[in-house]
Protein backbone atom coordinates (compact mmCIF):
# COMPACT_ATOMS: atom_id res chain seq x y z
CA UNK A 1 56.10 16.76 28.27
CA UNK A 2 52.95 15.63 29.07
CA UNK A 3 52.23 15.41 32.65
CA UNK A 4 48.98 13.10 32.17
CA UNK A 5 46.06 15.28 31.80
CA UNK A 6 43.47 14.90 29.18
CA UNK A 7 42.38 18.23 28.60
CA UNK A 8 43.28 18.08 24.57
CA UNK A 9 41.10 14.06 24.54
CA UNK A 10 37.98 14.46 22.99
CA UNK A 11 34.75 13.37 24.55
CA UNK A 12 33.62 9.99 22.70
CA UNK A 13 30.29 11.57 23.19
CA UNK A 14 30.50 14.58 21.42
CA UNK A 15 31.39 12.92 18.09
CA UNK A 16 29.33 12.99 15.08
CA UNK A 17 29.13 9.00 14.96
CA UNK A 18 28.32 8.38 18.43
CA UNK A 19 25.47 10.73 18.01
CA UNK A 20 24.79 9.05 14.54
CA UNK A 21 24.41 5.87 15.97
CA UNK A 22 22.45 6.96 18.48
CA UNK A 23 19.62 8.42 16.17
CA UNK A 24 19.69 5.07 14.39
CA UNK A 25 19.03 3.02 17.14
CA UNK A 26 16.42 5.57 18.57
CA UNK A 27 14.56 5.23 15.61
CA UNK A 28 14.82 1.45 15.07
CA UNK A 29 13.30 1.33 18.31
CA UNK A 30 10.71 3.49 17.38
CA UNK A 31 10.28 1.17 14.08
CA UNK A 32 10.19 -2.14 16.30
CA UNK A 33 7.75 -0.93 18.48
CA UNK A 34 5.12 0.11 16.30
CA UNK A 35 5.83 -3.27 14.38
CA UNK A 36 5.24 -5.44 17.52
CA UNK A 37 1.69 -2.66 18.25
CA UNK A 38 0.80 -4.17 14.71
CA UNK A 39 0.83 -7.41 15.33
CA UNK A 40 -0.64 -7.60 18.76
CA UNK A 41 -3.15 -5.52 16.72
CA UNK A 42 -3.91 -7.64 13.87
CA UNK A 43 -3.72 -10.50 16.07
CA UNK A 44 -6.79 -9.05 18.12
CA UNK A 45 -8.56 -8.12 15.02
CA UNK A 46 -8.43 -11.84 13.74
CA UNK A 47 -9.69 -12.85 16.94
CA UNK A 48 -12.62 -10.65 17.06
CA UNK A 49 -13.82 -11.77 13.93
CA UNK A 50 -12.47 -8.84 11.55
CA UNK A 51 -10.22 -9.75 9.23
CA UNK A 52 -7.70 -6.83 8.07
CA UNK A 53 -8.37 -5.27 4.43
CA UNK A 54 -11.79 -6.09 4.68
CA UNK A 55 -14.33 -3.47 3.46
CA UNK A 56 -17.82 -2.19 2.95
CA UNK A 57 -17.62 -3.58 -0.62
CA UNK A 58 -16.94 -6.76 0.23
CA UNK A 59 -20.76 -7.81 1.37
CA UNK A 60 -21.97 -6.54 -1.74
CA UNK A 61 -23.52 -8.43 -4.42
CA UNK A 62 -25.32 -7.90 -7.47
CA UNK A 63 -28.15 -10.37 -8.82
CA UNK A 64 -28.19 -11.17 -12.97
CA UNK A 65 -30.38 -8.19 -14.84
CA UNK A 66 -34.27 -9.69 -14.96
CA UNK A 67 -33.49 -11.35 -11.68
CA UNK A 68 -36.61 -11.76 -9.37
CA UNK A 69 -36.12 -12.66 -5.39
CA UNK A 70 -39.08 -15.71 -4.90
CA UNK A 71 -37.93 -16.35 -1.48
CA UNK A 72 -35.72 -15.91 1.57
CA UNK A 73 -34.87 -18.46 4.08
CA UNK A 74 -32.03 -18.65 7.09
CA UNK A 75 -30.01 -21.71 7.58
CA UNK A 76 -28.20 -21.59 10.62
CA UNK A 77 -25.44 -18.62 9.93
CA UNK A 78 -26.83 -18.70 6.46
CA UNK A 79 -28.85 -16.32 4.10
CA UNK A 80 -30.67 -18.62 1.35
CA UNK A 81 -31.82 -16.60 -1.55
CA UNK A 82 -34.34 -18.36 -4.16
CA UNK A 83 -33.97 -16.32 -7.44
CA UNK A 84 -36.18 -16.84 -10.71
CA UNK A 85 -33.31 -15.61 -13.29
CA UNK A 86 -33.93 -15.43 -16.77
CA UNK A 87 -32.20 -18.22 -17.27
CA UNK A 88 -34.05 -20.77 -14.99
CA UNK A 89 -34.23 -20.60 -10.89
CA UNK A 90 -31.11 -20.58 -8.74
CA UNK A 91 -30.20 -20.88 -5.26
CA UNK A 92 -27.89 -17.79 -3.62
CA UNK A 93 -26.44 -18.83 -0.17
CA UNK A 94 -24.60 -15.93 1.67
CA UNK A 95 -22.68 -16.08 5.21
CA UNK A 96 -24.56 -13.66 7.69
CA UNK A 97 -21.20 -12.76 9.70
CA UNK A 98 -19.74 -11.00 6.39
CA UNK A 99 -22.07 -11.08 3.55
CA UNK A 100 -19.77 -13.02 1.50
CA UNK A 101 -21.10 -15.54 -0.92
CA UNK A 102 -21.05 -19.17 0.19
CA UNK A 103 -22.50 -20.63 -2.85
CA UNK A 104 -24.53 -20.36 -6.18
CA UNK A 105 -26.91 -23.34 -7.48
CA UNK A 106 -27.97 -22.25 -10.53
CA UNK A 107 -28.53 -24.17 -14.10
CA UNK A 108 -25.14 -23.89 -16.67
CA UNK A 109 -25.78 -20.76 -18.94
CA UNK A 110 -25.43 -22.40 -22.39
């Protein structure tokens, strides 16, 4: 008979799911944790001005071959570009913050 001792129980701890489980919620944590640092992260990049994915490339900008610059202006945050192309004279006007192209005024290429 059994007189109530639990020397032949094993320890709930000891098993391999307990210690299973445990690894997977160890590393979820780890997983939601560096999900929440990205967001706080991207959140301060958008607020600083820096968009995410943006590169060096992206201010770049190439004029039409035969393309002469006849003059440079600023308009408020604005780069204005007056360009003698081959095929007539066009207006380039780029966004100082980024570089990005804002607009072309140009005659239609036939």
């Amino acid at each position: 008979m059994s007189d109530g001792s639990t020397s032949d129980a094993i320890d709930p701890k000891s098993t391999i799911s307990y210690r299973g489980a445990k690894v997977a919620v160890i590393v979820l944590g780890v997983l939601l944790l560096l999900a929440f640092v990205m967001v706080v992260v991207g959140i301060g990049m958008r607020m600083s001005g820096h968009a995410p994915g943006q590169n060096a490339a992206a201010g770049q900008f190439e004029l039409p071959a035969g393309s002469k610059i006849e003059r440079t202006d600023v308009a408020g945050s604005n780069l204005v570009l007056t360009v003698k192309t081959p095929g007539g004279d066009a207006i380039y006007i780029f966004n100082t913050s980024d570089g990005h192209l804002v607009s072309r005024i140009a005659p239609k290429v036939p």
